[in-house]
Protein backbone atom coordinates (compact mmCIF):
# COMPACT_ATOMS: atom_id res chain seq x y z
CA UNK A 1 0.00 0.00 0.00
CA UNK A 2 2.69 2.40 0.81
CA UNK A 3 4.24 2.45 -2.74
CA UNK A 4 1.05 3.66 -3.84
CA UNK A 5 0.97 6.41 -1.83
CA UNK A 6 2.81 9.91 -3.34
CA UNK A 7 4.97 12.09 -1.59
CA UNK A 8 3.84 15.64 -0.46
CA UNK A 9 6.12 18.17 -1.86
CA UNK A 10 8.25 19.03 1.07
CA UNK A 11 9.55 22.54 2.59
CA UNK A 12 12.53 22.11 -0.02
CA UNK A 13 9.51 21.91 -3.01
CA UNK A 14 8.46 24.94 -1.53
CA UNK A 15 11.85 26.92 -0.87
CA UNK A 16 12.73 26.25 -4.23
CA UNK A 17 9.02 27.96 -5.45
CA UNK A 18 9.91 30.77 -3.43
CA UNK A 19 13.63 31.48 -4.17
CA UNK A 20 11.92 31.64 -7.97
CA UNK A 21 9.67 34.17 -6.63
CA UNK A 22 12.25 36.33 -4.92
CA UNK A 23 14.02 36.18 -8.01
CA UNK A 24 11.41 37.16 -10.15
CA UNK A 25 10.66 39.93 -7.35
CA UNK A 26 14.24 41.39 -7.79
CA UNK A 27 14.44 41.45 -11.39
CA UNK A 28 10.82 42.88 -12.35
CA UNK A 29 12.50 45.91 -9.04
CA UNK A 30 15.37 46.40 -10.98
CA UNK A 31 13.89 46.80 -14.49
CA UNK A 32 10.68 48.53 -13.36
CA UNK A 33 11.66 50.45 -10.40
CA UNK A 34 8.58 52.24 -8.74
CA UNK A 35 5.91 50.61 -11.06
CA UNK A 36 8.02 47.73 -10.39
CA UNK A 37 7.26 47.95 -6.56
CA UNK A 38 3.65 48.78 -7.28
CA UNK A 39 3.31 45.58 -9.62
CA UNK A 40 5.12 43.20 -6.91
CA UNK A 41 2.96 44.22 -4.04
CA UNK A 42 -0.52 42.68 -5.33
CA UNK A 43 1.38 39.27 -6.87
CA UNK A 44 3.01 38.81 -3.58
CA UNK A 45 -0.10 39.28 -1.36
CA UNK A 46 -1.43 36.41 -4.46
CA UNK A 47 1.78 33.99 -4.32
CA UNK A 48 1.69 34.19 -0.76
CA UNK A 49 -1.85 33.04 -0.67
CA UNK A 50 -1.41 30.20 -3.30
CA UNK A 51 1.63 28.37 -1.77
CA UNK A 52 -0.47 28.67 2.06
CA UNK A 53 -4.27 28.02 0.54
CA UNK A 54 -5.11 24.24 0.33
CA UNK A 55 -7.55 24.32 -2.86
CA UNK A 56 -8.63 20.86 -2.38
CA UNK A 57 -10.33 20.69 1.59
CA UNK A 58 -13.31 20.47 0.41
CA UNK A 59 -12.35 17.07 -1.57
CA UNK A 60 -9.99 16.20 1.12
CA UNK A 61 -12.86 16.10 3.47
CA UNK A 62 -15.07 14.44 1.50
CA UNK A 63 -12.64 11.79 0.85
CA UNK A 64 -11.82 11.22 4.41
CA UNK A 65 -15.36 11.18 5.28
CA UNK A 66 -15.95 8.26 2.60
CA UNK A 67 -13.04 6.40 3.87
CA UNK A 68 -14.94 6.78 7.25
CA UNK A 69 -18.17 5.10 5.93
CA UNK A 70 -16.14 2.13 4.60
CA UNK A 71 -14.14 2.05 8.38
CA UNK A 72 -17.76 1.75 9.53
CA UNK A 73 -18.61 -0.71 7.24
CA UNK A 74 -15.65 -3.08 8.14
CA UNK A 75 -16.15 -2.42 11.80
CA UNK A 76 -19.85 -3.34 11.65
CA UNK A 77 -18.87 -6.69 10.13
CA UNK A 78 -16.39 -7.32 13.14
CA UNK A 79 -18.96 -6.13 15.69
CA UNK A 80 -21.64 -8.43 14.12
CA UNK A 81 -18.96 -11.19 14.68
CA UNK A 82 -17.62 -10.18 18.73
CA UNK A 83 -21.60 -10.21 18.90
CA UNK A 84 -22.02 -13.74 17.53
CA UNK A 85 -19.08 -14.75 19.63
CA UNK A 86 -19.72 -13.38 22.95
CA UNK A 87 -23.27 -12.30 22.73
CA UNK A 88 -25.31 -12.71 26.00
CA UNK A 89 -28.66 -12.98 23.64
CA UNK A 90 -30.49 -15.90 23.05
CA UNK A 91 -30.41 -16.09 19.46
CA UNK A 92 -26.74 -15.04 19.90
CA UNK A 93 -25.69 -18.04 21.94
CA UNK A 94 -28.24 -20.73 20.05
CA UNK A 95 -27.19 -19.00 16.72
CA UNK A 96 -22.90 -20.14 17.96
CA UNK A 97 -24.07 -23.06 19.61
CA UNK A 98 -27.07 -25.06 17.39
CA UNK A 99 -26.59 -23.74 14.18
CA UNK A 100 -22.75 -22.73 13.24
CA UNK A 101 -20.56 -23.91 15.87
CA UNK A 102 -17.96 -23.96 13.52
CA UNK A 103 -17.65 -20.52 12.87
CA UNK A 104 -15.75 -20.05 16.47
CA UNK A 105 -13.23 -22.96 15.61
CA UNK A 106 -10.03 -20.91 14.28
CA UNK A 107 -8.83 -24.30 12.97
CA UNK A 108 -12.11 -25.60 11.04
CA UNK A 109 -10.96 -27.11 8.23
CA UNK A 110 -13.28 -25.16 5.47
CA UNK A 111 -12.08 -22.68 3.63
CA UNK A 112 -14.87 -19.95 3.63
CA UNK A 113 -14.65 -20.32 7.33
CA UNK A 114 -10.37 -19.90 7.42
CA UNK A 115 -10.54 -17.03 4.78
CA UNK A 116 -13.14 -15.05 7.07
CA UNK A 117 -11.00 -15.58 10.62
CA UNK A 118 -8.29 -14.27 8.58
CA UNK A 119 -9.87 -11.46 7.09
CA UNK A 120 -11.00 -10.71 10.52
CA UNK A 121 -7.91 -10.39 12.12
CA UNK A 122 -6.17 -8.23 8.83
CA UNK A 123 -9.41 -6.19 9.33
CA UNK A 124 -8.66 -5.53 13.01
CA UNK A 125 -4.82 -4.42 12.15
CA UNK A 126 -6.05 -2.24 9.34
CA UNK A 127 -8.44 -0.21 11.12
CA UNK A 128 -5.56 0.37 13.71
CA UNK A 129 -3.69 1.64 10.78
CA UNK A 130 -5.73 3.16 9.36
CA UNK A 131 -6.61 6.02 12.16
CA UNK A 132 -2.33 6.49 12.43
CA UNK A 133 -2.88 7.17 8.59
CA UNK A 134 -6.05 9.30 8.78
CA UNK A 135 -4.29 11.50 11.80
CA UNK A 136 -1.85 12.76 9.06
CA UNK A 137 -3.14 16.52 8.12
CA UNK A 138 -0.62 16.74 4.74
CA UNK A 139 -2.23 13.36 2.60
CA UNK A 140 -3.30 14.96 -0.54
CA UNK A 141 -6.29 14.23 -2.70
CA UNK A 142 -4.09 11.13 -4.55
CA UNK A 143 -3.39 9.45 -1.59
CA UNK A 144 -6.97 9.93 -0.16
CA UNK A 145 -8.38 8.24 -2.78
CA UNK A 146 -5.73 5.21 -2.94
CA UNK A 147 -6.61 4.94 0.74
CA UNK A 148 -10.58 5.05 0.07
CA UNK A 149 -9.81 2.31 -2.76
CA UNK A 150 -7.77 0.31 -0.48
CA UNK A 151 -10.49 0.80 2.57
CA UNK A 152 -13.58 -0.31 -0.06
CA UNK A 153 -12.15 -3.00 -1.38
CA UNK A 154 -11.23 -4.42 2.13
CA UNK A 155 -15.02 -3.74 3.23
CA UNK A 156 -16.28 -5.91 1.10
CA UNK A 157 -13.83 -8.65 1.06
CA UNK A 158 -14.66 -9.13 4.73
CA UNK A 159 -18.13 -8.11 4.20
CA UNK A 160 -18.69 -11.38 1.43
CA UNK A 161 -16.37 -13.77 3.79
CA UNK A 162 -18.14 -13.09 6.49
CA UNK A 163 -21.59 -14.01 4.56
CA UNK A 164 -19.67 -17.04 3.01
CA UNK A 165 -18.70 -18.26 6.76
CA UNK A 166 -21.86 -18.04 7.65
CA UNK A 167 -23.36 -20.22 5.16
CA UNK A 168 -20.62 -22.74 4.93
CA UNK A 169 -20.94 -22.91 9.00
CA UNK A 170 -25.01 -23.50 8.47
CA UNK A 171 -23.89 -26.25 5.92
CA UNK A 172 -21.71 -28.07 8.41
CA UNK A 173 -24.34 -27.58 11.00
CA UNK A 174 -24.13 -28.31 14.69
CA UNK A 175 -22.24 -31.58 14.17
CA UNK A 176 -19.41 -31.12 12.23
């Protein structure tokens, strides 16, 4: 995931953009003189504003907001699971202990089963990632969306093993 993920342009991006400016400043002073000085003033106040403004927080936001929904979406999937697991409910506990025992046994040999424990436990690391990731103010839109790709795709991989484990645990049944 990380190699997807493009660098921010750094402070030495941005000395080098304003060493250009200076420049420019000092040559359009020297040829023009007082207009000069009267030209510089308003681009300044303009550069200045350009290289500080963020003209994408408004997509930023939204981005980090849909990578929020598909958080959601993986963590419901893991809290409909703790709740099948260690649910106080009666339909919880005949649900884990009549009709899919299986679906608690980490080392049941079917595969739907396997793949959703370990989806469940890459989905548990990536959330914890993923709020160290979110907590960074500089990602840019690029990155947002690799990151909402990323998040999506791993909401509904979990999402359809978790329905898959489900049935193949109803198939085995209380016997298995």
């Amino acid at each position: 995931m990380p190699e997807r993920m493009l660098p921010r342009p750094g402070p030495n991006h941005r000395l080098l953009i304003l060493l250009i400016i200076l420049s420019s400043c000092v040559v359009v002073l020297g040829i023009f003189r007082l207009q000069g000085l009267l030209l510089l003033l308003p681009i300044a106040a303009v550069a200045l504003f350009v290289m500080t403004r963020r003209p994408d927080l408004s997509e930023t936001l939204a981005l980090r907001s849909s990578i929020a929904l598909s958080a959601e979406d993986i963590e419901d999937v893991i809290l409909e699971f703790d709740h099948f697991a260690s649910g106080t409910d009666a339909d919880a506990i005949a649900d884990r202990t009549l009709s899919r025992p299986a679906l608690l046994d980490l080392d049941c040999p079917d595969g739907d089963i396997a793949a959703f424990h370990h989806q469940y436990a890459t989905a548990r690391r990536f959330l914890g990632r993923l709020d160290a990731r979110l907590a960074n103010p500089d990602l840019d839109v690029a990155q947002l969306e690799a990151l909402l790709q990323v998040t999506d795709l791993r909401a509904l991989e979990i999402k359809e093993a978790w329905l898959a484990s489900r049935r193949a645990a109803q198939r085995l049944g209380p016997n298995y």
